[in-house]
C-alpha atoms as a PDB file:
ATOM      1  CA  UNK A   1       0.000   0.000   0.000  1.00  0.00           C
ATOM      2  CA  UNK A   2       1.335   3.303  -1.179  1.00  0.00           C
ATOM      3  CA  UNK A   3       1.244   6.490   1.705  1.00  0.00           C
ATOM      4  CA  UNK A   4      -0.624   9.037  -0.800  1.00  0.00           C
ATOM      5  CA  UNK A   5      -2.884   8.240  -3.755  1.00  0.00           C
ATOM      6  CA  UNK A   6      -3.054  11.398  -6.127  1.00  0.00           C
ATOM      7  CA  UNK A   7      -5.974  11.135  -8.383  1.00  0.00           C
ATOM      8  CA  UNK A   8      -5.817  13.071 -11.347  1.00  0.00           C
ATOM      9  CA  UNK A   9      -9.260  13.945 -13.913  1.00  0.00           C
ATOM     10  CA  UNK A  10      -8.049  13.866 -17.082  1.00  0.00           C
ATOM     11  CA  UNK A  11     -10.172  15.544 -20.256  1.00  0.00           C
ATOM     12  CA  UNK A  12      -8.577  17.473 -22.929  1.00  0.00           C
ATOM     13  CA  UNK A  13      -4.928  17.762 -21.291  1.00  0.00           C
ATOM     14  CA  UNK A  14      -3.168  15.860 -24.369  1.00  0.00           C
ATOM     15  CA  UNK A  15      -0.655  18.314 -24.419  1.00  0.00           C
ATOM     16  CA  UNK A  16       0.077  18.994 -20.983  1.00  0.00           C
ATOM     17  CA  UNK A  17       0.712  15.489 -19.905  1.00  0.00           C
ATOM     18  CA  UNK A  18       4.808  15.527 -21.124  1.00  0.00           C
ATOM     19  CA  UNK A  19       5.098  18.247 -18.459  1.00  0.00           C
ATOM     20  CA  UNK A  20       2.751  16.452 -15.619  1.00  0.00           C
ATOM     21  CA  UNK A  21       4.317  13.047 -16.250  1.00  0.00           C
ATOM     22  CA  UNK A  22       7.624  15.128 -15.353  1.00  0.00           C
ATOM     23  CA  UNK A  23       6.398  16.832 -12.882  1.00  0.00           C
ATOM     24  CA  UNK A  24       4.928  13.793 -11.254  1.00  0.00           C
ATOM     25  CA  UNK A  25       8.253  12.364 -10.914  1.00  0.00           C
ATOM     26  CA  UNK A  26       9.400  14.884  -8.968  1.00  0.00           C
ATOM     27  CA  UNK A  27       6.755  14.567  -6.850  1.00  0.00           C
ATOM     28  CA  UNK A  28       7.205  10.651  -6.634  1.00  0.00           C
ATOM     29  CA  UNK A  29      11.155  11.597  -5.626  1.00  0.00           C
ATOM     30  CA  UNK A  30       9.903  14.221  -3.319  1.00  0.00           C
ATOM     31  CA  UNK A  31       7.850  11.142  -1.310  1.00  0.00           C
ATOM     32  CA  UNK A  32      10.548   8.678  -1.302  1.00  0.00           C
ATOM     33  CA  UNK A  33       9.026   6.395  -3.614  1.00  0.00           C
ATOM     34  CA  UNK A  34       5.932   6.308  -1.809  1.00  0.00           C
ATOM     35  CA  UNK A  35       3.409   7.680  -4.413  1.00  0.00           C
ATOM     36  CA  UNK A  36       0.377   6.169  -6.427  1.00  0.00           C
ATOM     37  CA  UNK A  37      -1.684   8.145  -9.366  1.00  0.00           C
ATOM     38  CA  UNK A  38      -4.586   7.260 -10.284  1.00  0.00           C
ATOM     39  CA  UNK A  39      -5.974   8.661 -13.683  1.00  0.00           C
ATOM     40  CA  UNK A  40      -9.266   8.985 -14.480  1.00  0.00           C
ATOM     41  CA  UNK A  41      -9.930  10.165 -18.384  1.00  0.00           C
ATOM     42  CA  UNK A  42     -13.372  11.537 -18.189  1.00  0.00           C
ATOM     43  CA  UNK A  43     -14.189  10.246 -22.171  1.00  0.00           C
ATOM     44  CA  UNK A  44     -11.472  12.709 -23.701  1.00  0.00           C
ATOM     45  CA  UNK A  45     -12.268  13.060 -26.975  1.00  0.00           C
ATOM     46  CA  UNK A  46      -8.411  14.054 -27.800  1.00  0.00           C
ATOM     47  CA  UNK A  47      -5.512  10.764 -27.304  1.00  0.00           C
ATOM     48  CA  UNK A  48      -4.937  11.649 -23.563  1.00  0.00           C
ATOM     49  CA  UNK A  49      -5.611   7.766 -22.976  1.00  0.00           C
ATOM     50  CA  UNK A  50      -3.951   6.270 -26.056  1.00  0.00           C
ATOM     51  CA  UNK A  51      -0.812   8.665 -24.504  1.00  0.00           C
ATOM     52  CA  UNK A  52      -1.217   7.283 -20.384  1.00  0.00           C
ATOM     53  CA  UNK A  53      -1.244   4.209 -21.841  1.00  0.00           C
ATOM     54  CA  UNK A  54       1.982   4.081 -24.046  1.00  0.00           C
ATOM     55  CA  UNK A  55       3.832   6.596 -21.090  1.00  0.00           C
ATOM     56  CA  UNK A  56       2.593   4.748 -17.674  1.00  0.00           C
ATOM     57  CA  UNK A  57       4.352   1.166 -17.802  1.00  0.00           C
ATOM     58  CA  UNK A  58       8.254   3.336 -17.987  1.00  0.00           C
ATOM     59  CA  UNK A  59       7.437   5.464 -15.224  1.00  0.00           C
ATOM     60  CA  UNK A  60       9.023   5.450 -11.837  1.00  0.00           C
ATOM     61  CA  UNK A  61       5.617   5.778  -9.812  1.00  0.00           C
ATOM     62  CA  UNK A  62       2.839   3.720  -9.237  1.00  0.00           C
ATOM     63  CA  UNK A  63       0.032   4.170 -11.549  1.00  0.00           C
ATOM     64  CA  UNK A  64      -3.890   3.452 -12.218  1.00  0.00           C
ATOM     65  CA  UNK A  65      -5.288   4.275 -15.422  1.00  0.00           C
ATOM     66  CA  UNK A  66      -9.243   4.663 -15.557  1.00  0.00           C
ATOM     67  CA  UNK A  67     -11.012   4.931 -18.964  1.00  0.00           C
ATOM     68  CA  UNK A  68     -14.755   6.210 -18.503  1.00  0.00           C
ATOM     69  CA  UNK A  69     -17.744   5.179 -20.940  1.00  0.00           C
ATOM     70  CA  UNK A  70     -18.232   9.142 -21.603  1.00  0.00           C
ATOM     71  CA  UNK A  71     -17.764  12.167 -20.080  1.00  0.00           C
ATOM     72  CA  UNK A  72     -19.490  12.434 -16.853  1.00  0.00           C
ATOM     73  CA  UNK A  73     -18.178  15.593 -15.318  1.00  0.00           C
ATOM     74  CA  UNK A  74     -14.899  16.036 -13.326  1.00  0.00           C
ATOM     75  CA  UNK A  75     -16.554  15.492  -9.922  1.00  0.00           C
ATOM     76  CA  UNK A  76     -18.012  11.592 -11.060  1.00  0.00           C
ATOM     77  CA  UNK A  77     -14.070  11.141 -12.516  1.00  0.00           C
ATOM     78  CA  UNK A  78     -12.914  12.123  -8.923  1.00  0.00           C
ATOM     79  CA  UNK A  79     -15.090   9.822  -7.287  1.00  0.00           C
ATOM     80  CA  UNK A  80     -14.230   6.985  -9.368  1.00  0.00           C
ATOM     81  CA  UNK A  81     -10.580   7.294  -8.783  1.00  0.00           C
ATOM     82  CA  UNK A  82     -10.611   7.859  -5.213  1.00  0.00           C
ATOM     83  CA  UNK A  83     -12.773   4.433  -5.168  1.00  0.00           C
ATOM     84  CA  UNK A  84      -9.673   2.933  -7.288  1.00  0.00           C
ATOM     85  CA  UNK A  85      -6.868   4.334  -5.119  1.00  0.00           C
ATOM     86  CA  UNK A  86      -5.091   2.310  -2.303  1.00  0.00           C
ATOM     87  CA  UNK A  87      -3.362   4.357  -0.361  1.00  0.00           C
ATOM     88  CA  UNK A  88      -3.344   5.547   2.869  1.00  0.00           C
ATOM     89  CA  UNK A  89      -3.970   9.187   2.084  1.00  0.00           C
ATOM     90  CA  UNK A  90      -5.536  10.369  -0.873  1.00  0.00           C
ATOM     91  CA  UNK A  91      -5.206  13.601  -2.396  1.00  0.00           C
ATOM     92  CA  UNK A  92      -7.161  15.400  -5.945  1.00  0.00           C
ATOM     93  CA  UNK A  93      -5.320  17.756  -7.733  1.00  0.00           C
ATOM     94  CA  UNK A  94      -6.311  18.985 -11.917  1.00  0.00           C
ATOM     95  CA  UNK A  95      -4.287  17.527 -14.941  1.00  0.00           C
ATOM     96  CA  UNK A  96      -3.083  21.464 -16.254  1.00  0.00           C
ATOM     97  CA  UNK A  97      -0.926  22.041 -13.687  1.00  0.00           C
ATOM     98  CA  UNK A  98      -2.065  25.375 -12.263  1.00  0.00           C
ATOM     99  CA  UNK A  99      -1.857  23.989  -8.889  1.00  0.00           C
ATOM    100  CA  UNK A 100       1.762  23.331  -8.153  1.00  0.00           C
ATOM    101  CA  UNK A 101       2.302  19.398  -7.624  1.00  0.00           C
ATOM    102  CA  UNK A 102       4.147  19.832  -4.638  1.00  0.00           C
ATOM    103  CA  UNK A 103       0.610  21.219  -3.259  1.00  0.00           C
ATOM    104  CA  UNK A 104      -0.014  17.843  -2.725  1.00  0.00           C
ATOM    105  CA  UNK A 105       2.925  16.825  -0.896  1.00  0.00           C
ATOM    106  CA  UNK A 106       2.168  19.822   1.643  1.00  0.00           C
ATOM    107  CA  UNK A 107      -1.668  18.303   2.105  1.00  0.00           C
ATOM    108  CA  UNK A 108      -0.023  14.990   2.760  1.00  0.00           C
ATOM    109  CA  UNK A 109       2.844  16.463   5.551  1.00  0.00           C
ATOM    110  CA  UNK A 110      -0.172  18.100   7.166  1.00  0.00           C
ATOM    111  CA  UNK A 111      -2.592  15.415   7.382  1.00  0.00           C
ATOM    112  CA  UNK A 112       0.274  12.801   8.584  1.00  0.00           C
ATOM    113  CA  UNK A 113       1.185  15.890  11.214  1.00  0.00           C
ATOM    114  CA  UNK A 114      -1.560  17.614  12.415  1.00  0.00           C
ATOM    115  CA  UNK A 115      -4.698  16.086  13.795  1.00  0.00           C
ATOM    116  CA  UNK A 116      -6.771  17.127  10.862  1.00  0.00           C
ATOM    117  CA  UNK A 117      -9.037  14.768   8.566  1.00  0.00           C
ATOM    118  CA  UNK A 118      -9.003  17.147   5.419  1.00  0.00           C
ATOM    119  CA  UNK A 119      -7.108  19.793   3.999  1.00  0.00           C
ATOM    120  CA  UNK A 120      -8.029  22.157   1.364  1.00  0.00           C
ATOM    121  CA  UNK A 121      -5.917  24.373  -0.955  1.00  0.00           C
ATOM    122  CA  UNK A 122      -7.441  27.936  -0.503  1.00  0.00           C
ATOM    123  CA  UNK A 123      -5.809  30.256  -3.431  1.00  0.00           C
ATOM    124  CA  UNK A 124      -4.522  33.141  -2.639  1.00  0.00           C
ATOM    125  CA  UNK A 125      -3.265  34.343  -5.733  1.00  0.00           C
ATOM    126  CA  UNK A 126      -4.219  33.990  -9.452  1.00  0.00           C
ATOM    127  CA  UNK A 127      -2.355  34.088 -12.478  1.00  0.00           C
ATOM    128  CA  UNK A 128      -4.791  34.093 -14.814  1.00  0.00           C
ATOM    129  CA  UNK A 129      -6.091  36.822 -17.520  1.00  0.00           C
ATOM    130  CA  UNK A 130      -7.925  39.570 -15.682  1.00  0.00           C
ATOM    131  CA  UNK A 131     -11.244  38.386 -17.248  1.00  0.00           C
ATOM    132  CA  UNK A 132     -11.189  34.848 -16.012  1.00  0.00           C
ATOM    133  CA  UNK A 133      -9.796  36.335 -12.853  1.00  0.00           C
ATOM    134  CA  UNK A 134     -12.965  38.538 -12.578  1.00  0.00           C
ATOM    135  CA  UNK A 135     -15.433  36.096 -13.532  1.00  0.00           C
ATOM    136  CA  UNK A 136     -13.782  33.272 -10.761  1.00  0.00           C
ATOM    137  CA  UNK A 137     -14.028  36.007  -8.393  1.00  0.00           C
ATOM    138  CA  UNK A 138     -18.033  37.022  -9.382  1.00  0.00           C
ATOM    139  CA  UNK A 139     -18.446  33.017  -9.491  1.00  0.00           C
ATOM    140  CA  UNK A 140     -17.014  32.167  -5.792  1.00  0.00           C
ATOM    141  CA  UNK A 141     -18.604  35.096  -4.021  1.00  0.00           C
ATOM    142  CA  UNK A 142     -22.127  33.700  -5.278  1.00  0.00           C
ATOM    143  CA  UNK A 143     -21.171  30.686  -4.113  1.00  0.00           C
ATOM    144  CA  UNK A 144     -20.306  31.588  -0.423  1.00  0.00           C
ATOM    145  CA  UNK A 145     -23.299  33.867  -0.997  1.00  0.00           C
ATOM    146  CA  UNK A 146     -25.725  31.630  -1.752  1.00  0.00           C
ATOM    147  CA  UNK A 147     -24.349  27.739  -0.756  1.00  0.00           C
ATOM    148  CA  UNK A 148     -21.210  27.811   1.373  1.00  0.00           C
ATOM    149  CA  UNK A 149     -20.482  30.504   3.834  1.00  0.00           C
ATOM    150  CA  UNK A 150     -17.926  29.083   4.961  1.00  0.00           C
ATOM    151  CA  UNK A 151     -15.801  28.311   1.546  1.00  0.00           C
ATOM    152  CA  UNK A 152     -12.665  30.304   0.891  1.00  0.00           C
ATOM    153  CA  UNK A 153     -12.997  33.260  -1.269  1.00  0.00           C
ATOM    154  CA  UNK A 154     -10.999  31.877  -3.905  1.00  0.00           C
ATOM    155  CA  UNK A 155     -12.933  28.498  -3.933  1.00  0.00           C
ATOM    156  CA  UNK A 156     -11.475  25.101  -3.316  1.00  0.00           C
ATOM    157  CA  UNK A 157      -9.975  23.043  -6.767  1.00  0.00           C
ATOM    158  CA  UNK A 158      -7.280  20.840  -4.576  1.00  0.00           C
ATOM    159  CA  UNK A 159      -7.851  18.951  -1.593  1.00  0.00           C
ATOM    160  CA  UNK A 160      -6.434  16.072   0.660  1.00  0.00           C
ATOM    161  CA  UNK A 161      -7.497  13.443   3.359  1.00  0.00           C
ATOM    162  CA  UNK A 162      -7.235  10.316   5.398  1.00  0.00           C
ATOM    163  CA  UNK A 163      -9.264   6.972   4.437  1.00  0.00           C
ATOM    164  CA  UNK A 164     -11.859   7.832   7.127  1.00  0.00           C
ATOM    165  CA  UNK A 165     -13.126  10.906   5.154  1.00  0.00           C
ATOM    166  CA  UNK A 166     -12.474   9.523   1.703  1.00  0.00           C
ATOM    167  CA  UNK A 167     -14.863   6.794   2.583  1.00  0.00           C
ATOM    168  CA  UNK A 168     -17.237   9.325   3.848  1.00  0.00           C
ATOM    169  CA  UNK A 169     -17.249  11.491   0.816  1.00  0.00           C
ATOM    170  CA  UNK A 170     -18.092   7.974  -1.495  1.00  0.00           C
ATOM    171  CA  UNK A 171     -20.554   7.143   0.662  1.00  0.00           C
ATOM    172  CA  UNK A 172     -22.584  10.441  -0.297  1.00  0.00           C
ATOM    173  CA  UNK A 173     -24.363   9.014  -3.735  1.00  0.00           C
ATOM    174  CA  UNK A 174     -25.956  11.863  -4.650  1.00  0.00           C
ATOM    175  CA  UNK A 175     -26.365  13.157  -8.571  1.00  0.00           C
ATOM    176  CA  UNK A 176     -26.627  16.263  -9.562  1.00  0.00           C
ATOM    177  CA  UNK A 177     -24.317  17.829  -6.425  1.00  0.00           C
ATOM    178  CA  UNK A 178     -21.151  19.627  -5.736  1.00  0.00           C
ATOM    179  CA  UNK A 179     -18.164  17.476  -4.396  1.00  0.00           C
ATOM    180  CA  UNK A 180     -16.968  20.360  -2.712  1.00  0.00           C
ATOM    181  CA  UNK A 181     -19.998  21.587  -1.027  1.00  0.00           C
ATOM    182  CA  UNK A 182     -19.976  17.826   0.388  1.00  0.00           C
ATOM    183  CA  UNK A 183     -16.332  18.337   1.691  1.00  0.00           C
ATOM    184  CA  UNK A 184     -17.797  21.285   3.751  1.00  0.00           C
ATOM    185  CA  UNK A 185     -21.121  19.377   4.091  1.00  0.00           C
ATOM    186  CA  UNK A 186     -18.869  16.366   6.226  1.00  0.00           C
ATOM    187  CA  UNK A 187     -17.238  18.678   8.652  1.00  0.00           C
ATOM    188  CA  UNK A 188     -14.676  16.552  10.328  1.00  0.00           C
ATOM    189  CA  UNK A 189     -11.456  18.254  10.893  1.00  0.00           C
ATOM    190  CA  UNK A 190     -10.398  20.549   8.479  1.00  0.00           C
ATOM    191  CA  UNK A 191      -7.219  22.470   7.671  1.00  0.00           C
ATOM    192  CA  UNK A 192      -6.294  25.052   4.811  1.00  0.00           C
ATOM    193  CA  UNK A 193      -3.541  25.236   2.517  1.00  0.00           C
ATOM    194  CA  UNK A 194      -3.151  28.792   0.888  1.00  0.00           C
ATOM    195  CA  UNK A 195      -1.016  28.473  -2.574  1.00  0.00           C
ATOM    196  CA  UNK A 196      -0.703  30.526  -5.598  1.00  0.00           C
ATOM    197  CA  UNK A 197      -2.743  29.202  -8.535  1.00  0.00           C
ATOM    198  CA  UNK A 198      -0.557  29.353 -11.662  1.00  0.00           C
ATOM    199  CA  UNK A 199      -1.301  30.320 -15.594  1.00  0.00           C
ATOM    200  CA  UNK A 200      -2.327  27.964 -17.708  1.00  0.00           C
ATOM    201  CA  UNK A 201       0.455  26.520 -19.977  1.00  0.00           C
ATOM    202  CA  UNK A 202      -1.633  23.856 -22.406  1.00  0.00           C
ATOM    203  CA  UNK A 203      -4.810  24.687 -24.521  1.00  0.00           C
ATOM    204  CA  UNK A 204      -7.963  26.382 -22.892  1.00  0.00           C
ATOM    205  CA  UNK A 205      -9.957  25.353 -19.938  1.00  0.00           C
ATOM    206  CA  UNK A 206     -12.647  23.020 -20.108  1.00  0.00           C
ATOM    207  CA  UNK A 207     -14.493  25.145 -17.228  1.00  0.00           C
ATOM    208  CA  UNK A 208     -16.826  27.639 -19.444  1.00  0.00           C
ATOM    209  CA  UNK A 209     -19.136  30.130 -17.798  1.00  0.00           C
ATOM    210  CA  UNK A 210     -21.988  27.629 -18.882  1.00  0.00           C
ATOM    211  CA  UNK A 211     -20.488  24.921 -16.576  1.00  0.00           C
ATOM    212  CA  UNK A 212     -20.197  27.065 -13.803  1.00  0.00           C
ATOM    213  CA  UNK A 213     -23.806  28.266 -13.882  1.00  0.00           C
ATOM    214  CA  UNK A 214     -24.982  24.535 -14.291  1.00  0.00           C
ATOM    215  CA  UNK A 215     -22.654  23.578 -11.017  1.00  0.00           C
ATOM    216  CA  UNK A 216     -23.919  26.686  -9.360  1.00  0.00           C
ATOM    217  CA  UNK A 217     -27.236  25.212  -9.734  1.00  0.00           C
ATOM    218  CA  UNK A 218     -26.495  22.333  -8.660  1.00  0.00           C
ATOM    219  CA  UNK A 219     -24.981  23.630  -5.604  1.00  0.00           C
ATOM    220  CA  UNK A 220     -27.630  25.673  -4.543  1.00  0.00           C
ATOM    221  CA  UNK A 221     -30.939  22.938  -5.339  1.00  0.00           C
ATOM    222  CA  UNK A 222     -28.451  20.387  -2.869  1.00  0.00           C
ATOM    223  CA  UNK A 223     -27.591  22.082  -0.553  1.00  0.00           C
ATOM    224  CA  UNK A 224     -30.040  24.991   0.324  1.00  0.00           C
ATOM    225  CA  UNK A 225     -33.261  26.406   0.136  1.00  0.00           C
ATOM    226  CA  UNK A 226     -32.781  29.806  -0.780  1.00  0.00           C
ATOM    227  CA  UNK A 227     -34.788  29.372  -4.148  1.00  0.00           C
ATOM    228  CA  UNK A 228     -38.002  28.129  -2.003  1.00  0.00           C
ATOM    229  CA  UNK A 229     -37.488  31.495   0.474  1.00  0.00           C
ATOM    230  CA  UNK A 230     -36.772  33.698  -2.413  1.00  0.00           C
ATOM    231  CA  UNK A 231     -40.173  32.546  -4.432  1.00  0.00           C
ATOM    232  CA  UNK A 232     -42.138  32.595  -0.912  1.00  0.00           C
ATOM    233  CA  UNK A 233     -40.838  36.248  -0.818  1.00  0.00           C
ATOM    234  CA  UNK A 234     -41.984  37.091  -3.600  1.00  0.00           C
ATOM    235  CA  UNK A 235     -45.149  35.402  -3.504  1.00  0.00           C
ATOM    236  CA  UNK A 236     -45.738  37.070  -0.039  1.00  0.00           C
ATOM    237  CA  UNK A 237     -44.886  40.589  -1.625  1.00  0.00           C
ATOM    238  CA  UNK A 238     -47.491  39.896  -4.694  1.00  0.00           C
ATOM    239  CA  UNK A 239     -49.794  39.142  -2.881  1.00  0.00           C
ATOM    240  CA  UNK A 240     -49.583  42.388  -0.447  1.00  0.00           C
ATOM    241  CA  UNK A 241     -49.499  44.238  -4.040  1.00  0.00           C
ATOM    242  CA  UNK A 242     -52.063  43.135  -5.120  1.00  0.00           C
ATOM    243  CA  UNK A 243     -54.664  43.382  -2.290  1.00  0.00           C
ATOM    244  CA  UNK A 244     -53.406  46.473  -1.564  1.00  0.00           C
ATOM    245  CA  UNK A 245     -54.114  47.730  -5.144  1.00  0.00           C
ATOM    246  CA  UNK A 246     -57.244  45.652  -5.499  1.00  0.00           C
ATOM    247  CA  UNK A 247     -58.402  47.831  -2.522  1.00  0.00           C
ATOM    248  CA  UNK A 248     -57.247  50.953  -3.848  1.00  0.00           C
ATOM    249  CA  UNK A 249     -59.519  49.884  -7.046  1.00  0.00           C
ATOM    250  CA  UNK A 250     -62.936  49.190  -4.744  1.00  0.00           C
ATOM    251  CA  UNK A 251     -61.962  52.293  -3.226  1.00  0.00           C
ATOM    252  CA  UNK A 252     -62.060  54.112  -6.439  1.00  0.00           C
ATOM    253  CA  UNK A 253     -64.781  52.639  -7.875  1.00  0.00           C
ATOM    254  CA  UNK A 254     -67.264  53.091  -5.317  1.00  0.00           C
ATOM    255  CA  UNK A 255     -65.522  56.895  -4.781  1.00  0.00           C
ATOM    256  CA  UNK A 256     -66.449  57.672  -8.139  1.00  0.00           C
ATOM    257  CA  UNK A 257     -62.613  58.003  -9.559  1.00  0.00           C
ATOM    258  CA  UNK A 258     -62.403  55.489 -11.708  1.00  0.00           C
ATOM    259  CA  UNK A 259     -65.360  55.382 -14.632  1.00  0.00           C
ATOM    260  CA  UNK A 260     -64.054  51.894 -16.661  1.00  0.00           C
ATOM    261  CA  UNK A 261     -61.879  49.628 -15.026  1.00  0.00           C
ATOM    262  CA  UNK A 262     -58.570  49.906 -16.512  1.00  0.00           C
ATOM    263  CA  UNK A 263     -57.425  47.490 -18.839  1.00  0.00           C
ATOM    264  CA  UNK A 264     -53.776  48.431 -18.362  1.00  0.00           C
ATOM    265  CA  UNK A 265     -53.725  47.601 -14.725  1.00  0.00           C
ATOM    266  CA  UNK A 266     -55.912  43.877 -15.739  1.00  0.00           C
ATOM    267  CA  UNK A 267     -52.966  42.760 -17.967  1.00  0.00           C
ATOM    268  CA  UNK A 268     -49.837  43.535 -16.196  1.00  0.00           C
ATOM    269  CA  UNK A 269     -51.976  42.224 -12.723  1.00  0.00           C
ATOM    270  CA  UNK A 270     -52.053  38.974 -15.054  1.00  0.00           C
ATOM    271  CA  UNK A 271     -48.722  38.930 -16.412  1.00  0.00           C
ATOM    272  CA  UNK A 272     -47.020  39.489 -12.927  1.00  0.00           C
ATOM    273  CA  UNK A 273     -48.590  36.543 -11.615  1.00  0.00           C
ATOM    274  CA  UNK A 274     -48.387  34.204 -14.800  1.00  0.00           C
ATOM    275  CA  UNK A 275     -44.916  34.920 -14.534  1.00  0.00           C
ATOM    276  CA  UNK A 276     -44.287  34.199 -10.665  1.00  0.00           C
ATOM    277  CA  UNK A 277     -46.569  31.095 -11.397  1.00  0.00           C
ATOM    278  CA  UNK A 278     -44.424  29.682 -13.976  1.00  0.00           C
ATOM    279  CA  UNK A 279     -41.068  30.862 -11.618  1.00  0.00           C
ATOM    280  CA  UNK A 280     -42.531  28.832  -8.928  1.00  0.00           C
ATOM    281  CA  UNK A 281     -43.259  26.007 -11.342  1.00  0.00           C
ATOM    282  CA  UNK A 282     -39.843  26.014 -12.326  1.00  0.00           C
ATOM    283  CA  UNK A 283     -38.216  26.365  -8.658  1.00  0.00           C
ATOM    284  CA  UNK A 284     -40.122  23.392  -7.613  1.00  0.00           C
ATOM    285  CA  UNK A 285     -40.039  21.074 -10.464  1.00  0.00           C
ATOM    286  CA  UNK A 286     -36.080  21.599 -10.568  1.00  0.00           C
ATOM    287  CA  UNK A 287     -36.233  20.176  -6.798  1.00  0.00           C
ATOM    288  CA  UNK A 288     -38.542  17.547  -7.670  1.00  0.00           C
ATOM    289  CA  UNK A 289     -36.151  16.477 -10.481  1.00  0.00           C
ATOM    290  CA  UNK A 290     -33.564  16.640  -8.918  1.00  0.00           C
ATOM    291  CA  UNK A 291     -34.912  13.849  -6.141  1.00  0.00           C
ATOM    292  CA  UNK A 292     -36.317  11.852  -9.272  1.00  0.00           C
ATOM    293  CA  UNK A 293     -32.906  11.579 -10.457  1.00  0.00           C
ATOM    294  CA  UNK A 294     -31.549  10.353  -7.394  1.00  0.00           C
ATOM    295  CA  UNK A 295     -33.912   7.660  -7.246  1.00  0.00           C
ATOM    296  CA  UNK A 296     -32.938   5.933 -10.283  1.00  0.00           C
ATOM    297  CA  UNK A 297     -30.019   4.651  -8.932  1.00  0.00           C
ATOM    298  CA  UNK A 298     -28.278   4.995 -11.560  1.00  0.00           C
ATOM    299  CA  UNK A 299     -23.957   4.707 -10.957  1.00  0.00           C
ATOM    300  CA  UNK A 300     -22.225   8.328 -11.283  1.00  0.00           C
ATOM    301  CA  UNK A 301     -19.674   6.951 -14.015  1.00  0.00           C
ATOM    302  CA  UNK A 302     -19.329   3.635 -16.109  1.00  0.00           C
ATOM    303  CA  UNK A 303     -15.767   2.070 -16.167  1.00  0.00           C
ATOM    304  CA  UNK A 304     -14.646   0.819 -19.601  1.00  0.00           C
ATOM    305  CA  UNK A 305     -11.339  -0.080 -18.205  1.00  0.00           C
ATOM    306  CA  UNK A 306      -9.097   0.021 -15.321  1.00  0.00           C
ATOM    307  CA  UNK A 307      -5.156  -1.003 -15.917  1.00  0.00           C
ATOM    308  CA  UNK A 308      -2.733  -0.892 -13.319  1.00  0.00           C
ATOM    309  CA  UNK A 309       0.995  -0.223 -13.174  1.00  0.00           C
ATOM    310  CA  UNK A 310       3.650  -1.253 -10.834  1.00  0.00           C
ATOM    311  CA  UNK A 311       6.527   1.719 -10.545  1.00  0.00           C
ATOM    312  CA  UNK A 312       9.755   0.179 -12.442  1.00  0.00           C
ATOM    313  CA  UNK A 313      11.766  -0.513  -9.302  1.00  0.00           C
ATOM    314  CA  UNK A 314       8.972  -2.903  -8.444  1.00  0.00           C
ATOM    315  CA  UNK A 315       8.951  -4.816 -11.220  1.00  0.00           C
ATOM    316  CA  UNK A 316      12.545  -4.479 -11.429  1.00  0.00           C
ATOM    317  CA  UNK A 317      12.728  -6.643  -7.798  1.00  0.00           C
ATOM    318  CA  UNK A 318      10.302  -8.656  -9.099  1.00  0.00           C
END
């Protein structure tokens, strides 16, 4: 049994994986020998398994490579490989090398020497183009906004733990969720790791603004109910409108200000509350959904194949 499993999502990173295979094996050096990755290539559509595959069997670490049916999302990759990995401390880290390597060696000093369960990498620094940087910045304060108070301004990308929280995070099956909000959801003992996120090097990230609204949603119909107090709001507030100009019409009517009921004030009294009808609608079938989903059951990812590969001194004893 190796002392730290790394698992690494892989999905379009074809060209970065000369310089993570290198960096890796520093890593692997760093550790004494004492390091297992486990791959996961969430349905690629580039060669990033054709390339593990040829590059894996000559290196001097431990390795698992995991070939998905299709692209399931990074968070059902992560799963999968932490349910491969056999070491005694497990730690998730991206394939594009923004977050040093040696991050993880940190997370794994930490958990082995403080008493702490997890440990997150909380950035402190971005070198990304101002844009991204803006729009990360926009994303992550909704998110502490709206889902987890308590997550680091930057966000959370990295993270590292013990087998006793690993096998609590597998043991949450739900679809449609956040793996992070679920690391905060666990509690247990939890430490941060501040580091400075680095530029991208390889091709463009997979993470568009579209995927981050869909996870955002997903965040918030898991893990809180602020759509459900929002739409009560409003319903409460429409409803105090309109009684309070429904009695302002009576009032005028029977005063003798208003000759013809006005036809303006009968559509946009309908529109208003077609609209926060089919907003509630919406709000509450995304809920309901979301529970249907969950009861089918249905596994997060589909293995097509899982190859493992003893580090070269290994085989070279063997």
């Amino acid at each position: 049994m190796r002392d730290l499993s790394l698992v690494i999502p892989v999905y379009r990173n074809e060209a970065s994986l000369p310089d993570l295979l290198a960096a890796l094996h520093g890593l692997n050096r760093q550790l004494d020998d004492r390091l297992e990755v486990v791959f996961v290539v969430d349905g690629s559509p580039d060669r990033c398994f054709e390339v593990l595959r040829e590059r894996l069997p000559v290196q001097p670490f431990a390795a698992t490579l995991v070939l998905l049916s299709r692209n399931f999302g990074s968070f059902a990759a992560v799963r999968t490989g932490l349910a491969q990995a056999t070491g005694r401390f497990f730690a998730v880290m991206a394939a594009d090398l923004q977050e040093p390597p040696e991050l993880a060696a940190q997370m794994f000093e930490m958990l082995q020497s403080h008493p702490v369960d997890v440990v997150v990498g909380v950035r402190t620094a971005r070198e990304d183009p101002a844009l991204q940087r803006w729009q990360a910045n926009l994303f992550w304060a909704a998110y502490r906004r709206w889902v987890v108070p308590e997550m680091p301004p930057g966000g959370v990308d990295v993270f590292a733990c013990n087998q006793a929280f690993r096998d609590a995070l597998l043991a949450l099956e739900e679809r449609r969720s956040s793996l992070i909000a679920q690391i905060f959801w666990l509690g247990f003992r939890r430490a941060e790791l501040p580091y400075a996120r680095r530029a991208r090097q390889h091709g463009e990230s997979a993470w568009t603004w579209r995927k981050k609204l869909s996870y955002l949603a997903d965040s918030v119909f898991a893990f809180t109910d602020l759509p459900i107090r929002a739409l009560l709001l409003a319903g409460s507030v429409g409803v105090l409108a309109a009684s309070v100009v429904g009695l302002l019409a009576v009032l005028g009517r029977l005063m003798g200000w208003i000759a013809v009921p006005g036809y303006a004030m009968t559509m946009v009294a309908i529109l208003f509350f077609g609209a926060l009808n089919l907003l509630s609608l919406g709000i509450v079938g995304s809920y309901a959904w979301r529970a249907y989903e969950n009861t089918k059951q249905r596994p997060q990812a589909l293995m097509l194949s899982v190859q493992r590969f003893a580090d070269r001194g290994a085989r070279g004893d063997g």
